[in-house]
C-alpha atoms as a PDB file:
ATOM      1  CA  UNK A   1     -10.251 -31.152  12.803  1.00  0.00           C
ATOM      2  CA  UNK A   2     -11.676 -32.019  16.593  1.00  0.00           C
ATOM      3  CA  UNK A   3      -8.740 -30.728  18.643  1.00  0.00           C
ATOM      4  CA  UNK A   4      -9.915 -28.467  21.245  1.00  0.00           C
ATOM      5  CA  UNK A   5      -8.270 -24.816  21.914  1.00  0.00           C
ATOM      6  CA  UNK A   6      -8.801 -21.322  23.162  1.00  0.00           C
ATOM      7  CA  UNK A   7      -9.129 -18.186  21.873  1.00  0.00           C
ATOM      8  CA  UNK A   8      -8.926 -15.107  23.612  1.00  0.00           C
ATOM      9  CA  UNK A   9      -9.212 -11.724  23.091  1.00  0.00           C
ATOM     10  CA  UNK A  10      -7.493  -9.739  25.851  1.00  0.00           C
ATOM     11  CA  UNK A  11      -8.068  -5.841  26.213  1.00  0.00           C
ATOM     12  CA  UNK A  12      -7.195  -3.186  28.395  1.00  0.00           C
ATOM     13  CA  UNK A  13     -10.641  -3.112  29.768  1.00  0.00           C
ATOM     14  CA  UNK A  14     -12.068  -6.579  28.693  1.00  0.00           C
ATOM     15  CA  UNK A  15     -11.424  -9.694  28.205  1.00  0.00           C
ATOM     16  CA  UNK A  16     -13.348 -12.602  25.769  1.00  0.00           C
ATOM     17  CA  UNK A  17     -12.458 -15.913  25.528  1.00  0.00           C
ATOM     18  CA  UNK A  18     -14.171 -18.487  23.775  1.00  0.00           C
ATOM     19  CA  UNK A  19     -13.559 -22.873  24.358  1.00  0.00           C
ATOM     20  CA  UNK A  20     -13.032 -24.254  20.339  1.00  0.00           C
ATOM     21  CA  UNK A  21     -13.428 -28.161  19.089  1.00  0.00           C
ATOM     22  CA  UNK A  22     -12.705 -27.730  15.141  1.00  0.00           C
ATOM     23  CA  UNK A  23     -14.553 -24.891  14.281  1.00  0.00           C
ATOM     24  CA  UNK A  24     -17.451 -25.502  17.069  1.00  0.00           C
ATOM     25  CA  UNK A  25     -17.675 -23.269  19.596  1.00  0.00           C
ATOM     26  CA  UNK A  26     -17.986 -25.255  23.301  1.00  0.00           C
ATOM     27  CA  UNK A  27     -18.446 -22.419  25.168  1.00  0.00           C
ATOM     28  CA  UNK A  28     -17.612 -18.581  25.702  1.00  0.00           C
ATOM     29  CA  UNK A  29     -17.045 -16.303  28.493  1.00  0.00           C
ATOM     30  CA  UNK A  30     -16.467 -12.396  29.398  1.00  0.00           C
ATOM     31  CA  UNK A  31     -14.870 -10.929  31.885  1.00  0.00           C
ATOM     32  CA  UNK A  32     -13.964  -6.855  33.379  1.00  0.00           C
ATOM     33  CA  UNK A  33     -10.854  -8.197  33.985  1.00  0.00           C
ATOM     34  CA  UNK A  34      -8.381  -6.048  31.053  1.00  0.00           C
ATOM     35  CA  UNK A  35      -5.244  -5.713  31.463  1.00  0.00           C
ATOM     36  CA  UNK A  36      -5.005  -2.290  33.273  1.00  0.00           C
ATOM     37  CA  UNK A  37      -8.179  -3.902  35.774  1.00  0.00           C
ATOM     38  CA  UNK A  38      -6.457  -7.199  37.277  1.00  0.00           C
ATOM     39  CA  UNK A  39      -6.975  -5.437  40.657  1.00  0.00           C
ATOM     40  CA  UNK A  40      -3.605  -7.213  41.340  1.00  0.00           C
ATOM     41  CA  UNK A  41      -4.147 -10.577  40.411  1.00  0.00           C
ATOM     42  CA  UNK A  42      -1.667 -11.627  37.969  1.00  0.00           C
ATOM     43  CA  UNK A  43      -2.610 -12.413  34.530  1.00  0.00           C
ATOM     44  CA  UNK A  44      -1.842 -16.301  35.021  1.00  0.00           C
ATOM     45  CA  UNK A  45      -4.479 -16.058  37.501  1.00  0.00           C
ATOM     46  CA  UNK A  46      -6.925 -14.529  35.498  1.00  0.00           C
ATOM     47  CA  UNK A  47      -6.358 -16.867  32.439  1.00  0.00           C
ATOM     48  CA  UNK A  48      -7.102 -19.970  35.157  1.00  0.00           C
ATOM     49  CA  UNK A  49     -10.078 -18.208  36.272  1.00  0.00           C
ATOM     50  CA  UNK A  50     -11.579 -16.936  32.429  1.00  0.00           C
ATOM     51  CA  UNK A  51     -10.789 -20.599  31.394  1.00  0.00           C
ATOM     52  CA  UNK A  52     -11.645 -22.964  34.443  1.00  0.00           C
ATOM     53  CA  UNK A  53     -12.888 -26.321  33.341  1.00  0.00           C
ATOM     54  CA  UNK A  54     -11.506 -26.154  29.869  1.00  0.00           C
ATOM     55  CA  UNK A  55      -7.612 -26.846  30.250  1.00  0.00           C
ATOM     56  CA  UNK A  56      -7.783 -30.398  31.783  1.00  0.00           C
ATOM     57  CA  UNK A  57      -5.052 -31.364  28.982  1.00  0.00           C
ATOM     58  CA  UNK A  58      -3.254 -28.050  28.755  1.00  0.00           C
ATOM     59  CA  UNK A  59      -5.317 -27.095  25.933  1.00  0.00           C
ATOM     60  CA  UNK A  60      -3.884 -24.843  23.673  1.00  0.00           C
ATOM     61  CA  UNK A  61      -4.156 -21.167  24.145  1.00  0.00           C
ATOM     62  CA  UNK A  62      -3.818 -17.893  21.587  1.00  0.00           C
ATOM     63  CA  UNK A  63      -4.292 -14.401  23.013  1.00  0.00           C
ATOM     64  CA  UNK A  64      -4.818 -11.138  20.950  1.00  0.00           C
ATOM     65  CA  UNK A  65      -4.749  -7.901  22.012  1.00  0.00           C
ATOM     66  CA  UNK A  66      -3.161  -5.293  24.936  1.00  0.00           C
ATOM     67  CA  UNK A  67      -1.871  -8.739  26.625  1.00  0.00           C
ATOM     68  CA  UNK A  68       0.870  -7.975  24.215  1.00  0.00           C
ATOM     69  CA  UNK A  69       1.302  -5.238  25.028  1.00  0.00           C
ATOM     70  CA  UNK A  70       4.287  -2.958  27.755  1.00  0.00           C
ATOM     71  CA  UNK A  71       0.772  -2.804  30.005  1.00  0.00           C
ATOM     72  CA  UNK A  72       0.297  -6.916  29.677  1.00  0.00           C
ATOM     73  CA  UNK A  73       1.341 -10.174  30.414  1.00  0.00           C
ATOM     74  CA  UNK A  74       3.941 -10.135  27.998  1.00  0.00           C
ATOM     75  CA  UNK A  75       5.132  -7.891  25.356  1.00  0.00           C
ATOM     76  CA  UNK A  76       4.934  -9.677  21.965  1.00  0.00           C
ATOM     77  CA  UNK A  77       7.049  -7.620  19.537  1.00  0.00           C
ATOM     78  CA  UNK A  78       5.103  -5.748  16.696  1.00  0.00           C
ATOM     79  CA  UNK A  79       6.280  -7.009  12.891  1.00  0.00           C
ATOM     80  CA  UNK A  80       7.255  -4.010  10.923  1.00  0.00           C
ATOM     81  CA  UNK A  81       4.973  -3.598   7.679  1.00  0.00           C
ATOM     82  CA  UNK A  82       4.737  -4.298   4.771  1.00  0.00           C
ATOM     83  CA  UNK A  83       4.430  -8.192   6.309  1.00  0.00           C
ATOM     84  CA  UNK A  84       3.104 -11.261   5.439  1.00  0.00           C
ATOM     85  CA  UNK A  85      -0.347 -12.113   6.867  1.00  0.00           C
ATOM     86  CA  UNK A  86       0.897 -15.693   7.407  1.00  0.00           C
ATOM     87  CA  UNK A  87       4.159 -14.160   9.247  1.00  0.00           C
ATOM     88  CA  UNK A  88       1.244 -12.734  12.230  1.00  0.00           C
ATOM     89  CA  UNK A  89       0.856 -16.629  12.801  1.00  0.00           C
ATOM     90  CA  UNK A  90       4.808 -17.713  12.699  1.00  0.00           C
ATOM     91  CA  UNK A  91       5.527 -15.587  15.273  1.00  0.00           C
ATOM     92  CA  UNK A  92       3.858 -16.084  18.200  1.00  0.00           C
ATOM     93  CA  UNK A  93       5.320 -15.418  22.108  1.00  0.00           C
ATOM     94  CA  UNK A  94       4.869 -17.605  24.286  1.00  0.00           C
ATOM     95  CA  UNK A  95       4.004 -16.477  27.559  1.00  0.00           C
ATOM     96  CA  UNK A  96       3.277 -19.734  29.501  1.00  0.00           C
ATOM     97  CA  UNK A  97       3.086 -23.483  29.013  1.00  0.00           C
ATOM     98  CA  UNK A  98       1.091 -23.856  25.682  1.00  0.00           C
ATOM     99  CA  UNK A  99       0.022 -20.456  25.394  1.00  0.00           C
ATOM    100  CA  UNK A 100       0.911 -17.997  22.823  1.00  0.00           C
ATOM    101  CA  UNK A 101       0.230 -14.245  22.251  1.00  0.00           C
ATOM    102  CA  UNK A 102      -0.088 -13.079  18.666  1.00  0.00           C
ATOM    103  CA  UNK A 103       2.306  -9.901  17.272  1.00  0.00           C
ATOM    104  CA  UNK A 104       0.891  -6.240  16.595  1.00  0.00           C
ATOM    105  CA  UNK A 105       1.937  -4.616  13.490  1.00  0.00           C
ATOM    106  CA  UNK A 106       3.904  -1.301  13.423  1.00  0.00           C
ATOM    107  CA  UNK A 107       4.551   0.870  10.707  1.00  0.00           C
ATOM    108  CA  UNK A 108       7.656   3.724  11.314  1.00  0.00           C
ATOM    109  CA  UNK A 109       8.427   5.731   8.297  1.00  0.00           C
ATOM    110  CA  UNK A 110       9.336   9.953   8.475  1.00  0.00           C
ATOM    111  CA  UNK A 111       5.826  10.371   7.175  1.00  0.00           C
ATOM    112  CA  UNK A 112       4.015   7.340   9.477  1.00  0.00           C
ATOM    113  CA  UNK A 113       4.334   6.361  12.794  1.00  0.00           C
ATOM    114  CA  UNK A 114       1.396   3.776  13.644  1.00  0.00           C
ATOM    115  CA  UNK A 115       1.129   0.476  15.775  1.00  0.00           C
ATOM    116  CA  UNK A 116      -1.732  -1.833  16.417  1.00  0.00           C
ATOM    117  CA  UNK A 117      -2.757  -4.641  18.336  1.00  0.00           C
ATOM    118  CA  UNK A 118      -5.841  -6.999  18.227  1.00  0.00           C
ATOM    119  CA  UNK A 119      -6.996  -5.543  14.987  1.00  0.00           C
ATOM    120  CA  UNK A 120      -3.877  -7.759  12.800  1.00  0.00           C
ATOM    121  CA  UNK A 121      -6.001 -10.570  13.818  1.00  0.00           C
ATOM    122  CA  UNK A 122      -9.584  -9.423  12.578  1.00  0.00           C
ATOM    123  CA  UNK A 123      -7.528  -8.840   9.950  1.00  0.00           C
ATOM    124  CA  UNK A 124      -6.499 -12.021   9.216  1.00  0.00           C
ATOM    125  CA  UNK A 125     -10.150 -12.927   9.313  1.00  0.00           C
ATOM    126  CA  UNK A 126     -11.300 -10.321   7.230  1.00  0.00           C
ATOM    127  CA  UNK A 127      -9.286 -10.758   4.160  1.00  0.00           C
ATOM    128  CA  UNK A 128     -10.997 -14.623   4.316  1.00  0.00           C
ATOM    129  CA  UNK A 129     -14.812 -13.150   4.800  1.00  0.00           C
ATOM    130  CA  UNK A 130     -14.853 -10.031   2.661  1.00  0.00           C
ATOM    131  CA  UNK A 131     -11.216  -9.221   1.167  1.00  0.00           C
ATOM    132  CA  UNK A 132     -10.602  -5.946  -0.510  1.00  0.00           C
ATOM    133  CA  UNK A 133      -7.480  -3.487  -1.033  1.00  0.00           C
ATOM    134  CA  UNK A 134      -8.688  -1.237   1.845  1.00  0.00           C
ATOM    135  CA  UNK A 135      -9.664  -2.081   5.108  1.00  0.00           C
ATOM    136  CA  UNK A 136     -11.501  -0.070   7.681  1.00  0.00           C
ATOM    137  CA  UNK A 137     -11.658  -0.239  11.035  1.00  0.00           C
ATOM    138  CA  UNK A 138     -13.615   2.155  13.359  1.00  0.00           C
ATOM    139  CA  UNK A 139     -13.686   2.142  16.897  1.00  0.00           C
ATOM    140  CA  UNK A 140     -11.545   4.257  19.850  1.00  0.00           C
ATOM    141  CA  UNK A 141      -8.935   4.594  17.322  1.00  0.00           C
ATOM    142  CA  UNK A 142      -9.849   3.933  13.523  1.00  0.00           C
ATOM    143  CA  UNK A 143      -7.389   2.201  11.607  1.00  0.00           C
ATOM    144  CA  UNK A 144      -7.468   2.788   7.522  1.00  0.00           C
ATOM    145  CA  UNK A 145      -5.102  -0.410   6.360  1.00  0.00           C
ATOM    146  CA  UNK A 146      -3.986  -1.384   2.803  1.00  0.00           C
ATOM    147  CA  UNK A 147      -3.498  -4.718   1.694  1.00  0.00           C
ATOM    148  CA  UNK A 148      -3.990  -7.501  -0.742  1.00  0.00           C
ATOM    149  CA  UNK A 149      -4.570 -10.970  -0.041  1.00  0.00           C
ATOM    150  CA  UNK A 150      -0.941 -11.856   0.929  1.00  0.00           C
ATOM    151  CA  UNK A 151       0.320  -8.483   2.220  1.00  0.00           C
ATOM    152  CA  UNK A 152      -0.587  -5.166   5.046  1.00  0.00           C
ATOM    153  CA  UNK A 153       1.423  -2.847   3.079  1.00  0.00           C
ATOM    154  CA  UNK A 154       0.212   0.270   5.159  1.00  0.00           C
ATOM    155  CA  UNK A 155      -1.472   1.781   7.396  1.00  0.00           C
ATOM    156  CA  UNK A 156      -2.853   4.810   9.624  1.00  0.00           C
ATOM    157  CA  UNK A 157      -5.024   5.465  12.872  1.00  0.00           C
ATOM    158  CA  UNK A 158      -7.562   7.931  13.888  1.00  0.00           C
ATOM    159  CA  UNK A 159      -8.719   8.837  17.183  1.00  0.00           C
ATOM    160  CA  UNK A 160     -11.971   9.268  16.152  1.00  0.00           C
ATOM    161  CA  UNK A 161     -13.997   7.963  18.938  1.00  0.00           C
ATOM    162  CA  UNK A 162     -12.002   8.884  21.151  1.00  0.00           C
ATOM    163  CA  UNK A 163     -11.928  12.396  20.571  1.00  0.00           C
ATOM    164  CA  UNK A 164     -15.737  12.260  20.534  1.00  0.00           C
ATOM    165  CA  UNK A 165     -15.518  10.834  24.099  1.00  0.00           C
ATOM    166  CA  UNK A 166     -12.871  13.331  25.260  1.00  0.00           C
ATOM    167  CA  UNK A 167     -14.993  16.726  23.708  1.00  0.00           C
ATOM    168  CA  UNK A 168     -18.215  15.669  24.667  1.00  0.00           C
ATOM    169  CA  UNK A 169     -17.066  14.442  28.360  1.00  0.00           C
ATOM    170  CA  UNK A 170     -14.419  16.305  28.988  1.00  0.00           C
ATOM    171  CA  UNK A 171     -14.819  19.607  26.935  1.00  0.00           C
ATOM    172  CA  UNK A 172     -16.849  23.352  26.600  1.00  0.00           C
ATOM    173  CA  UNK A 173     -18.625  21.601  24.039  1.00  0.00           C
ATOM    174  CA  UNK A 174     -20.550  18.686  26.366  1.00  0.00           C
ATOM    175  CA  UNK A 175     -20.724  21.146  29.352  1.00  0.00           C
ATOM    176  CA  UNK A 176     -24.082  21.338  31.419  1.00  0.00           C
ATOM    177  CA  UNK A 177     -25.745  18.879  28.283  1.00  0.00           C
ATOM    178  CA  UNK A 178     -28.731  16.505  29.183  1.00  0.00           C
ATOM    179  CA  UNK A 179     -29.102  12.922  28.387  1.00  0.00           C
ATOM    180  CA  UNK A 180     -28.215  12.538  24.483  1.00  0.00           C
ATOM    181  CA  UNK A 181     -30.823  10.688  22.380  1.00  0.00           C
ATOM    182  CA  UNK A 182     -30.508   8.979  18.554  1.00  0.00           C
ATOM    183  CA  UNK A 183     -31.045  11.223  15.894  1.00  0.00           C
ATOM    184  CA  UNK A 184     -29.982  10.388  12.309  1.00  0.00           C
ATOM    185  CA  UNK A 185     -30.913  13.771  10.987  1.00  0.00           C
ATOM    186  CA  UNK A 186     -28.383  15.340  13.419  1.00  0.00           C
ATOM    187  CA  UNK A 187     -25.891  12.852  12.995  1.00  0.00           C
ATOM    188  CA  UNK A 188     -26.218  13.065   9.001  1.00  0.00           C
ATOM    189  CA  UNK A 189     -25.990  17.318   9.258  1.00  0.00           C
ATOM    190  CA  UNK A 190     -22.987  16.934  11.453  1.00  0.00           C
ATOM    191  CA  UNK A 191     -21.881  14.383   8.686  1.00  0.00           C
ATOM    192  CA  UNK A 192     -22.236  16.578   5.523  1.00  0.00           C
ATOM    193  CA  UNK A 193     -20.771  19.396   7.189  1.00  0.00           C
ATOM    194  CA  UNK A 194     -17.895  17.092   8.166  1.00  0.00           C
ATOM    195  CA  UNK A 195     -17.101  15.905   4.484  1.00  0.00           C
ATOM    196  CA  UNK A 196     -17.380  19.311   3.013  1.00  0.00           C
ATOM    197  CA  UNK A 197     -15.167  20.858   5.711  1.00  0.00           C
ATOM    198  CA  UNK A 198     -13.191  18.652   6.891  1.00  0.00           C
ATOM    199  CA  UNK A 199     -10.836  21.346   8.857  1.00  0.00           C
ATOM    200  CA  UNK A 200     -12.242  19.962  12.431  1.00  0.00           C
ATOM    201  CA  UNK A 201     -10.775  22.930  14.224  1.00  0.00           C
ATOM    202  CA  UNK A 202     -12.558  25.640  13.715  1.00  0.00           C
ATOM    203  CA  UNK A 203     -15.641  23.927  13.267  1.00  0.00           C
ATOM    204  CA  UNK A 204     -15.237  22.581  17.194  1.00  0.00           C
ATOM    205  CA  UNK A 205     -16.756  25.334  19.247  1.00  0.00           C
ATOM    206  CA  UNK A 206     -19.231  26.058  16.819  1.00  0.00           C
ATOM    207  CA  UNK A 207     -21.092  22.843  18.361  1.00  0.00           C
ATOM    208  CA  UNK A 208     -20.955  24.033  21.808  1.00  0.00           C
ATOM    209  CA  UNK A 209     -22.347  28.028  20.214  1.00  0.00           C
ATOM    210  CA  UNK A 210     -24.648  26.195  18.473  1.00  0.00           C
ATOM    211  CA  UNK A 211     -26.930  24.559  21.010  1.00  0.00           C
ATOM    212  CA  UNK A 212     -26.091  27.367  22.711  1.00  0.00           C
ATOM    213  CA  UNK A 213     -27.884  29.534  20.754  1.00  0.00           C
ATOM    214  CA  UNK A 214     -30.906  26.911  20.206  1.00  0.00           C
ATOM    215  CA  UNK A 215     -29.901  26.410  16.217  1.00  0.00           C
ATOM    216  CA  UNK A 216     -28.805  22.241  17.548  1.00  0.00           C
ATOM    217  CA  UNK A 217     -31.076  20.882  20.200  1.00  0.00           C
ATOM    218  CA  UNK A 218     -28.859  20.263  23.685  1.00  0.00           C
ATOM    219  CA  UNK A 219     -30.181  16.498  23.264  1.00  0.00           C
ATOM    220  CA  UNK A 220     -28.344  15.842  19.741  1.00  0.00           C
ATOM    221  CA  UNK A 221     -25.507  17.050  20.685  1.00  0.00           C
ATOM    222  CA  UNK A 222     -23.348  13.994  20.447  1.00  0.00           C
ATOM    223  CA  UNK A 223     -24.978  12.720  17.687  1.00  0.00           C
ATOM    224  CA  UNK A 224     -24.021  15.610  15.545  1.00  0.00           C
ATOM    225  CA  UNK A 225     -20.550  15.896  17.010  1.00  0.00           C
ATOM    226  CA  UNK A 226     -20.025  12.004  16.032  1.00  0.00           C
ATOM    227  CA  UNK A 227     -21.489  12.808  12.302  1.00  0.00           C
ATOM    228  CA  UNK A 228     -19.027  16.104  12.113  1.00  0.00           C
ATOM    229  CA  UNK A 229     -15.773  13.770  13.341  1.00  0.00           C
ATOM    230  CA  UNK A 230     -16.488  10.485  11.378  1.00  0.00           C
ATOM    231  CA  UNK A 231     -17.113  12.594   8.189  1.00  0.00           C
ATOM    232  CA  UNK A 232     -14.173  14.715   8.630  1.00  0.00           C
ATOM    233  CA  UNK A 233     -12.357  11.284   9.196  1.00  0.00           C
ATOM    234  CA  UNK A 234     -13.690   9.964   5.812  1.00  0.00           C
ATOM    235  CA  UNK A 235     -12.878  13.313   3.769  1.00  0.00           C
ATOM    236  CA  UNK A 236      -9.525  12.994   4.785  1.00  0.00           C
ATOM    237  CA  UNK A 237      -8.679   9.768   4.308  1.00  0.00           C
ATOM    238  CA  UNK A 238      -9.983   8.882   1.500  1.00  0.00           C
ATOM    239  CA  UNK A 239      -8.140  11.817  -0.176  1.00  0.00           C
ATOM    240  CA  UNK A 240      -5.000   9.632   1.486  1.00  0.00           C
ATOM    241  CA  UNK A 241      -6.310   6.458   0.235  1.00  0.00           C
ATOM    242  CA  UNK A 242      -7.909   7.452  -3.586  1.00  0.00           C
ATOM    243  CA  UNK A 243      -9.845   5.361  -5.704  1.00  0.00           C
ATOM    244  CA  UNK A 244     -13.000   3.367  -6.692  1.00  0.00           C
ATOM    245  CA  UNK A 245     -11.975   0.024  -5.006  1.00  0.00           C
ATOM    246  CA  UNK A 246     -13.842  -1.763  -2.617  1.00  0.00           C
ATOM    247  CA  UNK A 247     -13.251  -1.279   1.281  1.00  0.00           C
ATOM    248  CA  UNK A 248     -14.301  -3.508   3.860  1.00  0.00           C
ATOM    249  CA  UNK A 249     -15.599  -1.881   7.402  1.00  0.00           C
ATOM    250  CA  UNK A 250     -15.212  -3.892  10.196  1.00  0.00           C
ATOM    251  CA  UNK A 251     -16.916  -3.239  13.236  1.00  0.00           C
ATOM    252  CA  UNK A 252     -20.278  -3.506  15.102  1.00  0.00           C
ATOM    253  CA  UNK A 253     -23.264  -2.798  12.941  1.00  0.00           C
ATOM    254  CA  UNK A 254     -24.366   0.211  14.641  1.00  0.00           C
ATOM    255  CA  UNK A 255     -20.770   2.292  13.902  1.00  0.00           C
ATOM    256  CA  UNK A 256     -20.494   0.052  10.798  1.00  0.00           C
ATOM    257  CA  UNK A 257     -23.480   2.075   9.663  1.00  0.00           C
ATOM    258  CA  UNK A 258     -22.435   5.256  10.321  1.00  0.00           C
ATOM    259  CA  UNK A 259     -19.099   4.743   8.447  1.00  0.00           C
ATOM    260  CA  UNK A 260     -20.956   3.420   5.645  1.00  0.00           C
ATOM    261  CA  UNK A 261     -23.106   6.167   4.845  1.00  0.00           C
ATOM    262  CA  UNK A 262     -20.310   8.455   4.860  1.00  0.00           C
ATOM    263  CA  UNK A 263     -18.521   6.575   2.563  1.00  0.00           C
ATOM    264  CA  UNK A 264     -21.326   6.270   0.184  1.00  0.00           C
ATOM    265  CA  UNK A 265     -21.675   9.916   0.482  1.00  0.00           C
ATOM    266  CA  UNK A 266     -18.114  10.518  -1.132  1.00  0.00           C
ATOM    267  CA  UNK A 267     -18.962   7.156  -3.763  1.00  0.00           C
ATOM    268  CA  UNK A 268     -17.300   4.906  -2.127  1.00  0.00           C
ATOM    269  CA  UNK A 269     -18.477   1.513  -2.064  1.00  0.00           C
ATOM    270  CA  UNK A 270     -17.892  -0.601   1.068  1.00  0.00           C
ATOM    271  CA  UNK A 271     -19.016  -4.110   2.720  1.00  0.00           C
ATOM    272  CA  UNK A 272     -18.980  -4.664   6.681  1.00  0.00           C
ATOM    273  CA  UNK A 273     -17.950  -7.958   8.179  1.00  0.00           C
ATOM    274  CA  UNK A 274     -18.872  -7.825  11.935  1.00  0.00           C
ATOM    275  CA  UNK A 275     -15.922  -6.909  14.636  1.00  0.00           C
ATOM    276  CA  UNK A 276     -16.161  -9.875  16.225  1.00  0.00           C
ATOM    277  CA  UNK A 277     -16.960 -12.361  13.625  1.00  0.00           C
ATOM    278  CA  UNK A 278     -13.436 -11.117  12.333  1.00  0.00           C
ATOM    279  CA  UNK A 279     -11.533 -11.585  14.858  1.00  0.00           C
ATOM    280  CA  UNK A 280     -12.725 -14.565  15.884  1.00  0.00           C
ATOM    281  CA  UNK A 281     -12.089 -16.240  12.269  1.00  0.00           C
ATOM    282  CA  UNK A 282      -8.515 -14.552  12.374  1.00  0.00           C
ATOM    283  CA  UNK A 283      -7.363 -15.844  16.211  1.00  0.00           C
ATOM    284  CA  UNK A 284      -9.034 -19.239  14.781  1.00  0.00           C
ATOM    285  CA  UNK A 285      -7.032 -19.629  11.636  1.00  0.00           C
ATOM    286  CA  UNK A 286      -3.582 -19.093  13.682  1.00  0.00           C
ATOM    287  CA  UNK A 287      -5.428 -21.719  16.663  1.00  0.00           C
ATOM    288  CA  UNK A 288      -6.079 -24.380  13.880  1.00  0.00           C
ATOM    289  CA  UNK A 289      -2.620 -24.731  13.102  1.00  0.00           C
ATOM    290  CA  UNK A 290      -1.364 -24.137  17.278  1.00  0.00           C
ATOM    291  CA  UNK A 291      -3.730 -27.110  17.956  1.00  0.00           C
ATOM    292  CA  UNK A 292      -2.319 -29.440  15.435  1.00  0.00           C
END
């Protein structure tokens, strides 16, 4: 395959795109320029600028991402679940001359009310690197997603990291604190006491009385509140999602890690495929057959 495309992934706050012959990456670029940061451009105007030099023949382009979203270029409707993984790639939108944005997924039962966007297509290139019946996803918001190699069949989102950003930033707890340094032993504490009491809410302003009263060091602070919210976040959902199958974590090593241990703390076994080695297999496997 030698056609040439683009793939982009298109955030609120950044945006990636990388230049694609076959499965050889040409080039790749970043940008600041998400979709609530145009600064008034208009998105046509950013894709021309993120992609100068590489659309002489009106390459092909496929966007993932909040470009889909009310807040983007375009809104590209979510596909109800359970869905098809080859569906995400049927039914693109187009929002320009020869460039497509790729569906969320949305799930809206009585007992589930979940959408995402951007993580369908690391999706798509996880089941090919690493497939397994469970799926996680950590980040801002944590998605837990079931599947099998044709099907999503379900799934749920936790606002795990961004809750740590809103206590620690914006909360009693992270008032007056210095800078936070790495410390596994604090983050591991904060992790056991996490799985075994999962109940986050009572547990919260115990981390500000704690360094308070000089049983957590000021300087660990976040560390042990991330331990305490990712291990009530495993607890819980693996209760929702039982078993001894296989999950795959996808993510950045660093908060790969961290989910890992927790897992492996409760026996389950996991695997992590990187973040963006994901989604870049994923937005390729729907560009392969754009291109041709």
């Amino acid at each position: 395959m030698t056609s040439r495309y683009i793939a982009i992934d298109w955030g609120s706050t950044n945006l990636r795109a990388w230049h694609y012959q076959g499965d050889e990456c040409l080039e790749n670029r970043q940008s600041e320029a998400g979709v609530t940061r145009l600064n008034g451009r208009s998105p046509e105007a950013v894709l021309a600028e993120i992609t100068a030099g590489w659309r002489e023949d009106n390459t092909p382009v496929v966007m993932a991402g909040m470009v889909g979203s009310n807040v983007g270029w375009k809104i590209a409707p979510y596909l109800p679940v359970p869905v098809h993984f080859s569906a995400i790639g049927q039914q693109l939108t187009t929002a320009a001359d020869n460039v497509w944005i790729i569906p969320g997924l949305s799930v809206s039962r009585d007992d589930n009310h979940n959408v995402m966007r951007g993580e369908e297509t690391q999706l798509l290139g996880a089941r090919h690197l690493a497939p397994a019946p469970l799926y996680v996803m950590p980040g801002t918001h944590c998605k837990w997603v079931l599947a099998d190699n044709q099907q999503v069949f379900d799934f749920r989102t936790v606002m795990t990291g961004e809750l740590h950003h809103l206590l620690l930033t914006h909360s009693l707890v992270g008032v007056g604190l210095p800078d936070q340094a790495t410390s596994p032993d604090a983050f591991r504490s904060g992790m056991e006491k996490g799985l075994s009491e999962p109940a986050l809410l009572p547990q919260l302003f115990e981390i500000r009385a704690s360094h308070v009263l000089g049983n957590l060091p000021r300087e660990h602070v976040s560390e042990f509140l991330s331990g305490l919210l990712i291990g009530a976040e495993v607890a819980n959902m693996c209760e929702r999602f039982p078993g001894e199958q296989e999950i795959t974590i996808v993510a950045g090593k660093s908060l790969a890690d961290r989910y890992q241990q927790a897992l492996s703390a409760v026996g389950r076994r996991s695997t992590i495929v990187s973040g963006d080695t994901a989604f870049q297999a994923g937005i390729r496997s729907i560009a392969h057959a754009v291109a041709n």
